[in-house]
Each structure stands twice: as structure tokens, then as C-alpha cells.
Protein backbone atom coordinates (compact mmCIF):
# COMPACT_ATOMS: atom_id res chain seq x y z
CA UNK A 1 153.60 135.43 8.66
CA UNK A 2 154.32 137.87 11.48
CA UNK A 3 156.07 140.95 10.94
CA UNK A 4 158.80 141.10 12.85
CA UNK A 5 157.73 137.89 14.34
CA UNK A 6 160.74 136.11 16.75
CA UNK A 7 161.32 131.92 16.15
CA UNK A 8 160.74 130.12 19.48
CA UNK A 9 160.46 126.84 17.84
CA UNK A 10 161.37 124.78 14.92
CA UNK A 11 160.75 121.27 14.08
CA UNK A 12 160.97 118.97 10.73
CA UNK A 13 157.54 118.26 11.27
CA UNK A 14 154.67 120.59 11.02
CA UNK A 15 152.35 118.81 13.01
CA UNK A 16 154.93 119.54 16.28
CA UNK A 17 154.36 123.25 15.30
CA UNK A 18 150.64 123.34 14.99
CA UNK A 19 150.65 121.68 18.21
CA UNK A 20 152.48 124.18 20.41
CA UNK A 21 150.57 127.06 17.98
CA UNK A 22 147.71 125.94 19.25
CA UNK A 23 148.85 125.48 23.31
CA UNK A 24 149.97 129.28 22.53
CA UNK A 25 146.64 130.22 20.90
CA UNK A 26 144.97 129.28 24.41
CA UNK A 27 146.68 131.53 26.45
CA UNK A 28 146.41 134.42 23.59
CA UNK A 29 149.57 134.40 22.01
CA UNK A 30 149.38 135.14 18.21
CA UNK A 31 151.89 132.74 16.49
CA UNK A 32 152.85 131.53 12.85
CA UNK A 33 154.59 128.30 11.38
CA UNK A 34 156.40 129.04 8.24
CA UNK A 35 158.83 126.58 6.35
CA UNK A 36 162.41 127.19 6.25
CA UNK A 37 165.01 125.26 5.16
CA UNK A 38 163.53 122.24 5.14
CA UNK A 39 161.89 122.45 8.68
CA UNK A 40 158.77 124.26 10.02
CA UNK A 41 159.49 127.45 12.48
CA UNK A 42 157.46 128.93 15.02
CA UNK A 43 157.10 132.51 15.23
CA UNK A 44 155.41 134.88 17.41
CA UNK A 45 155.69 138.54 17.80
CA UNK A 46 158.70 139.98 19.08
CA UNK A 47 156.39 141.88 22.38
CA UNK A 48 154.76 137.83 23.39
CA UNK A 49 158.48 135.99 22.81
CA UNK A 50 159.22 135.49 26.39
CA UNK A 51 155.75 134.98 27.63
CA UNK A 52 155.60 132.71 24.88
CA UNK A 53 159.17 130.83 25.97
CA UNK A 54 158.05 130.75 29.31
CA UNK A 55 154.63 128.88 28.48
CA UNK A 56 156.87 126.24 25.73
CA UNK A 57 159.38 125.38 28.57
CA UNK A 58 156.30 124.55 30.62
CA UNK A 59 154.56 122.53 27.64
CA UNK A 60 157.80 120.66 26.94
CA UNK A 61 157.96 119.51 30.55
CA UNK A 62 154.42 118.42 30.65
CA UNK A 63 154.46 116.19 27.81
CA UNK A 64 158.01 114.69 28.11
CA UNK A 65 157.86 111.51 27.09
CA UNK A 66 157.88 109.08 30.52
CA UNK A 67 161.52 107.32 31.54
CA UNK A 68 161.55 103.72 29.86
CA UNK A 69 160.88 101.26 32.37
CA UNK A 70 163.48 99.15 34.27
CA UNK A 71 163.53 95.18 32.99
CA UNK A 72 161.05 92.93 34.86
CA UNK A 73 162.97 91.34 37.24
CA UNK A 74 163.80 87.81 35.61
CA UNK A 75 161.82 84.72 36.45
CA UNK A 76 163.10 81.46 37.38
CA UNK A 77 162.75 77.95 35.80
CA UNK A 78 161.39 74.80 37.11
CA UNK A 79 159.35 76.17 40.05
CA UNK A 80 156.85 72.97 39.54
CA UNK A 81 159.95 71.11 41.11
CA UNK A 82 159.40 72.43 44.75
CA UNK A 83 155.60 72.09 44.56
CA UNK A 84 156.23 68.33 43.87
CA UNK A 85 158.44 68.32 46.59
CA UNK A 86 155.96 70.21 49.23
CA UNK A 87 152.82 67.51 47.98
CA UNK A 88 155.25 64.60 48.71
CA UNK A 89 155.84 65.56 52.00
CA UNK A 90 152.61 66.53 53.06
CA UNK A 91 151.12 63.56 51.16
CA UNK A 92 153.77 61.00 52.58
CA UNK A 93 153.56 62.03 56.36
CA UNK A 94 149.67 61.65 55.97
CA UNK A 95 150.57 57.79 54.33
CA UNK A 96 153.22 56.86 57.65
CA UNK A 97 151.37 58.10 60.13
CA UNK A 98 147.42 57.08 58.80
CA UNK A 99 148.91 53.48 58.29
CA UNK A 100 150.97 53.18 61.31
CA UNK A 101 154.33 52.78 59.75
CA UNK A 102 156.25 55.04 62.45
CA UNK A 103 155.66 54.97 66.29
CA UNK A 104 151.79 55.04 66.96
CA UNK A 105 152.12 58.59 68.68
CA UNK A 106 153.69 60.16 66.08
CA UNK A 107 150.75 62.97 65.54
CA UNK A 108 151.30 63.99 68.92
CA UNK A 109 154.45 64.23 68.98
CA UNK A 110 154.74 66.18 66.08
CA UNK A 111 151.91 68.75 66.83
CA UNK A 112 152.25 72.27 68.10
CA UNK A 113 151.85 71.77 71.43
CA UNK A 114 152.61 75.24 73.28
CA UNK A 115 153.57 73.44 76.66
CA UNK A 116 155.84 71.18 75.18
CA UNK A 117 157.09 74.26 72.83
CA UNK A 118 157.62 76.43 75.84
CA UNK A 119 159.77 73.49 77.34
CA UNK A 120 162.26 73.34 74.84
CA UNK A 121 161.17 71.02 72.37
CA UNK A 122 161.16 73.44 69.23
CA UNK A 123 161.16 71.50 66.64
CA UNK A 124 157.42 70.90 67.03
CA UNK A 125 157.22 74.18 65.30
CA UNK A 126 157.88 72.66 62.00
CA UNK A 127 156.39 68.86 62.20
CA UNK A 128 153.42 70.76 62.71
CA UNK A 129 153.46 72.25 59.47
CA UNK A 130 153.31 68.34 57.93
CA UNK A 131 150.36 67.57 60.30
CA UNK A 132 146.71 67.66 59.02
CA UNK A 133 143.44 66.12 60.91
CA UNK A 134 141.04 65.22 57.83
CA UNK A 135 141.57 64.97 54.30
CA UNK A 136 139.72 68.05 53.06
CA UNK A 137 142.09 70.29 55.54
CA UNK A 138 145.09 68.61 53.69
CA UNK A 139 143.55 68.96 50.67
CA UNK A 140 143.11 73.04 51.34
CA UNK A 141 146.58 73.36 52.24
CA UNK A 142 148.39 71.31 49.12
CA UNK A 143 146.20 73.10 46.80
CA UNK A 144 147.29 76.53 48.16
CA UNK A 145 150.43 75.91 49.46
CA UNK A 146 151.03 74.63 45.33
CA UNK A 147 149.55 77.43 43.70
CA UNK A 148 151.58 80.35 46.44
CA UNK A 149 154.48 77.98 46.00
CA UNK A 150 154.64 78.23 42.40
CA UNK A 151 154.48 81.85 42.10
CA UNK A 152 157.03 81.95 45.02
CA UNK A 153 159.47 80.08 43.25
CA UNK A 154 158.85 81.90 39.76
CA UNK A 155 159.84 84.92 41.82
CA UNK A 156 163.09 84.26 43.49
CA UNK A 157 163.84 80.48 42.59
CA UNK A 158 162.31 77.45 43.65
CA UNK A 159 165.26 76.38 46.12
CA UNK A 160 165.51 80.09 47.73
CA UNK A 161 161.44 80.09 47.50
CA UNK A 162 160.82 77.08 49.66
CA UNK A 163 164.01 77.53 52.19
CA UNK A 164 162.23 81.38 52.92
CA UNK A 165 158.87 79.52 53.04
CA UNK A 166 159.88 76.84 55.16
CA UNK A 167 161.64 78.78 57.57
CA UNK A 168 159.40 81.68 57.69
CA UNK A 169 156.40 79.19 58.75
CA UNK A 170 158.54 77.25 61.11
CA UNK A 171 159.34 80.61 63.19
CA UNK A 172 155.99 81.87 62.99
CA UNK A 173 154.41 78.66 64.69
CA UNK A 174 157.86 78.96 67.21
CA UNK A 175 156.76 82.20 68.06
CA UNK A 176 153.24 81.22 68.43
CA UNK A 177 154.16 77.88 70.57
CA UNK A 178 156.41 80.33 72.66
CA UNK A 179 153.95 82.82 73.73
CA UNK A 180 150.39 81.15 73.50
CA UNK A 181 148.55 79.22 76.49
CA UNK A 182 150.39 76.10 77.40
CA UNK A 183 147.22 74.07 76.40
CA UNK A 184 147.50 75.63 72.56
CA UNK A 185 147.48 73.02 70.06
CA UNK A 186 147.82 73.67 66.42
CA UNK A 187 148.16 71.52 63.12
CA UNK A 188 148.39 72.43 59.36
CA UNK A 189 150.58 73.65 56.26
CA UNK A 190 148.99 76.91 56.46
CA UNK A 191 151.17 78.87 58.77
CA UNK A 192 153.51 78.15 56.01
CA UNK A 193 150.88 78.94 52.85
CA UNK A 194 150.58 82.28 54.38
CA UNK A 195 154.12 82.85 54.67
CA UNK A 196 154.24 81.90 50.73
CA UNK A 197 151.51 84.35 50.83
CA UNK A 198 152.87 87.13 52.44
CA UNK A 199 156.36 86.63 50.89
CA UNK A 200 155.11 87.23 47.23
CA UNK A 201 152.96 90.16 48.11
CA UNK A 202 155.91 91.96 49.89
CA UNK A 203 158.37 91.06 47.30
CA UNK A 204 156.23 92.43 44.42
CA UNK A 205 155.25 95.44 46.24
CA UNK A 206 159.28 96.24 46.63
CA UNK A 207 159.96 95.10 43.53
CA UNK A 208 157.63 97.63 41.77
CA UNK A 209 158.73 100.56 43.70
CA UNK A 210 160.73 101.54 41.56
CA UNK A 211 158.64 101.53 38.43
CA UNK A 212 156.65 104.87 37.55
CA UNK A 213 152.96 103.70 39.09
CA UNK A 214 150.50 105.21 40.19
CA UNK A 215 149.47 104.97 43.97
CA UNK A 216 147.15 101.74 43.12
CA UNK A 217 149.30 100.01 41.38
CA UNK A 218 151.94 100.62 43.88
CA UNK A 219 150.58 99.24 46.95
CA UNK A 220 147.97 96.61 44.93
CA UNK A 221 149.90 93.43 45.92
CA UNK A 222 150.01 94.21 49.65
CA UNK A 223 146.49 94.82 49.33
CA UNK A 224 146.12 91.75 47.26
CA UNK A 225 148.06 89.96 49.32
CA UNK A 226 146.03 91.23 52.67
CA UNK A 227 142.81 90.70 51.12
CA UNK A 228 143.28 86.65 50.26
CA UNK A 229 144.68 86.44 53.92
CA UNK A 230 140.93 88.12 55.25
CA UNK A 231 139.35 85.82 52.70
CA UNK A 232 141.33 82.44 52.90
CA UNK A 233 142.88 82.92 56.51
CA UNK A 234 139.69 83.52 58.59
CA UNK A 235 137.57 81.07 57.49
CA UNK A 236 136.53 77.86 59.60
CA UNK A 237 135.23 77.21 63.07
CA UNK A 238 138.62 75.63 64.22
CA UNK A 239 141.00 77.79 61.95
CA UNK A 240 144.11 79.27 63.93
CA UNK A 241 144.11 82.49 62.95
CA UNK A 242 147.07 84.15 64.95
CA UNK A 243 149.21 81.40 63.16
CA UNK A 244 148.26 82.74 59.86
CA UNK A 245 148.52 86.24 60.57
CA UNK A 246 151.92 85.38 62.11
CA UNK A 247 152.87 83.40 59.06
CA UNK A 248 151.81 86.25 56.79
CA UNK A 249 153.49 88.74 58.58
CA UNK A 250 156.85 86.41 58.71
CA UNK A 251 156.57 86.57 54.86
CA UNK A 252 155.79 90.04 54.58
CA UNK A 253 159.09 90.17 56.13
CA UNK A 254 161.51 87.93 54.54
CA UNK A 255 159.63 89.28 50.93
CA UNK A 256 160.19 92.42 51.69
CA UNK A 257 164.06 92.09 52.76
CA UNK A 258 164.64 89.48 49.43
CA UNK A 259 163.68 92.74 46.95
CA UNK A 260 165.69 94.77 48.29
CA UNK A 261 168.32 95.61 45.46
CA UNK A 262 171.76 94.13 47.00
CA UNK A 263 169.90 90.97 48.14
CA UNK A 264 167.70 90.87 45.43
CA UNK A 265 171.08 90.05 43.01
CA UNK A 266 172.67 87.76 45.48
CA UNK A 267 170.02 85.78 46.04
CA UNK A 268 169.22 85.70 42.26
CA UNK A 269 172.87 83.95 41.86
CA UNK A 270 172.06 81.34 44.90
CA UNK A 271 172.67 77.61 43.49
CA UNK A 272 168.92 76.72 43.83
CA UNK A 273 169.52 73.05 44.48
CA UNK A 274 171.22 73.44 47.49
CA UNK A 275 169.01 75.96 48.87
CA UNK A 276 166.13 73.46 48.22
CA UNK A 277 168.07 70.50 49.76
CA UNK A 278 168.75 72.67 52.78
CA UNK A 279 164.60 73.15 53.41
CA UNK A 280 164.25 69.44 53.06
CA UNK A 281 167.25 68.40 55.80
CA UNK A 282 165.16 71.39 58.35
CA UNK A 283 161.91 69.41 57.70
CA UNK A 284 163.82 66.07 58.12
CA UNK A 285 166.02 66.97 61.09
CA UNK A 286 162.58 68.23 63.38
CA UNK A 287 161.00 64.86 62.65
CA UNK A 288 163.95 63.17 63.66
CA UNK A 289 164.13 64.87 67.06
CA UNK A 290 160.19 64.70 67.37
CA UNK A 291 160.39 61.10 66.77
CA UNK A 292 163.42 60.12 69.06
CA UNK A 293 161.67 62.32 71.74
């Protein structure tokens, strides 16, 4: 006990006292824990009380327990739905056009070819993504394009998912077709993987924003996300690399504008079948035009 000792603290349980005892012990202040009443009081002496106040307002703040953190955002059912969908496409233009069952010239037609691009026939932007030259690059692109699909549609729905995807790799091959060297020619689901890609790694990275994270957590998925692109997207002696960089950069964009809060709750109330039906008539309405062309 302290004579004439001042209570700066009280607490049902004495451990709480010992502890800020001892925090005031460090800095030299003298203090006391005495029962009263049922509780445990903290005294020092009367000449230390407002040093002493000073240094508990300053403990209190630095061991305040952290906010509770905000619900993960929810995830969405049946993503497996649109990867079925994106093999069946990729797997049954392969079938029509290795066995000859649409016009013979199909592949070109339905190639990103920048001339032809450049002279109005956009929809070459996305037959291209349906268009692989050997088995082992389709192969690449359906297992990736699955596995970023997946997570994609997990994230904001499967219909929502592959509409962003689809679009977001059909405008980065436009923009490619539009500005590269008329003799440019480029085939391949990637453009559209990397959009997947880029999509999830901006959409996480907004997403977790607001969470209490330190600076590695906070920017891990873009780094994630840039990393696979410099270890998936640059490999190859043929590999287009400005259409993957493009299509990462499309998703970075459309990711990043899908978290953000008032979008983020609309798009979480989208109808997902329609959304997914609406990707499918894009894909079908370019191969229509490519193949009337």
C-alpha cells in the first residue's frame, strides 16, 4: 500500500493490474494493487498520478484490441458450370474445324489477322480466342483457362466471371489487331486466361483493402498475379506476349472496377444465367460473321 497513494486504475481482475504495474515500473513509477470491493485498484503516489495517467492512456491505446474484421466477401456456387462451358467450346471448335465440318478456311478466317482487323472485320478479335495450332497449345490454355476460370467464377459468379473474361480478352486482342503490323497474326485462349488472370488478382487486391493488413498482404495478389503472368505469359518461342500483357492488363481493369463497393453489390445480385448466356451469344455471333465473311 501507498500512503496517500491516488487510484488510476481498477479492474476485476488482478492480472490487468499487475500488468499496467509493471508497464509503470519501467518508466519508474512506484505503484500498488490492493483489493477493494470486489475488484483490484491501482494506486500510485499522489506526486507520479498524472505522469502515471499520461503513460496508461498511452498503454491502453497500444494494446487496444484490433477492429473485428469485415465478412469475406461471399463466394458463389457452381463455378465448375462455366469451366465446362469454356472446354466445350474450345474442345468443339478444335473437332469442326480438324474434321472439316464447316467451310475448309475456317482457321483463317477466324484468326487475328491485324490487316483484316484494321479493315473492319472485328470480330476476329474473339474467334481467335477459340483458335489453337497443336494440341499441347490447346491443352495449356483449357488447363489454365479452367483453373483461372474457376477461381474467377468463385469470386463474382460464374455468369458475371466469364461475360468479364470473355469480353476483357476479346478487346484486348481488338486493341492488339488495331494497332499491330498489318501482317500480325495471333491464335489462342490465352489473351483471355490472362484476363481471368488479371481479373482475380485486381479484384482480391481491392477486395482486401479494406481489411487491417499489413503492406504484404495488401498488395500480395497483384504481385501474385504479376508474377504467374512473368512465369506463364513469357514462355515459348512463338508466344504473343503483348496479347497477354494486354489481356492481363484488361483484367486488371475490369477486376479492379467489379470490387469496388457499389458494383461489387450489384453485380453480386446479377442473375448469373443470363450473364453466362450473354458470353456464349458474343462467342457465337463473331463466328457467325467470321464464317459468312
Amino acid at each position: 500500500m501507498i500512503d496517500g497513494g491516488v487510484e488510476i486504475y481498477r479492474s476485476v481482475r488482478r492480472q490487468d493490474c499487475q500488468d499496467r504495474a509493471f508497464m509503470l515500473g519501467a518508466v519508474g513509477i512506484g505503484a500498488s494493487i490492493e483489493p477493494r470491493g470486489g475488484e483490484f485498484v491501482l494506486e500510485v503516489p499522489e506526486a507520479d498520478a498524472l505522469r502515471a495517467l499520461s503513460h496508461l492512456r498511452h498503454y491502453e491505446l497500444e494494446n487496444r484490441p484490433p477492429p473485428p474484421a469485415p465478412p469475406a466477401p461471399p463466394l458463389h456456387a457452381n463455378a465448375w458450370v462455366g469451366c465446362v462451358g469454356y472446354a466445350a467450346w474450345l474442345i468443339g471448335v478444335a473437332y469442326v474445324i480438324s474434321n472439316g465440318l464447316v467451310r475448309l478456311d475456317a482457321f483463317q478466317t477466324g484468326e487475328l489477322h491485324a490487316a483484316r482487323v484494321q479493315s473492319g472485320q472485328w470480330w476476329r478479335a474473339w474467334t481467335a480466342l477459340t483458335l489453337h495450332v497443336s494440341g499441347l497449345h490447346l491443352t495449356a490454355n483449357l488447363v489454365a483457362g479452367i483453373w483461372f476460370g474457376y477461381l474467377a467464377g468463385r469470386q463474382l459468379g460464374v455468369g458475371v466471371a466469364w461475360l468479364l473474361i470473355v469480353t476483357g480478352g476479346g478487346i484486348a486482342n481488338l486493341v492488339e489487331g488495331l494497332f499491330a503490323a498489318p501482317w500480325h497474326r495471333s491464335v489462342g485462349a490465352s489473351t483471355a486466361v490472362f484476363t481471368a488472370l488479371g481479373m482475380m488478382a485486381a479484384y482480391t487486391w481491392r477486395e482486401r483493402l479494406r481489411l487491417p493488413q499489413s503492406w504484404v498482404e495488401r498488395w500480395g495478389p497483384l504481385v501474385a498475379g504479376v508474377a504467374l503472368l512473368g512465369f506463364l505469359g513469357t514462355a515459348g518461342k512463338h508466344t504473343d506476349i503483348m496479347a497477354h500483357l494486354l489481356g492481363f492488363g484488361m483484367g486488371l481493369l475490369f477486376g479492379a472496377t467489379a470490387a469496388l463497393p457499389a458494383i461489387s453489390r450489384r453485380l453480386h445480385n446479377v442473375r448469373q444465367w443470363p450473364a453466362g448466356l450473354l458470353a456464349i451469344a458474343i462467342m457465337a455471333a463473331a463466328w457467325t460473321l467470321a464464317l459468312r465473311s
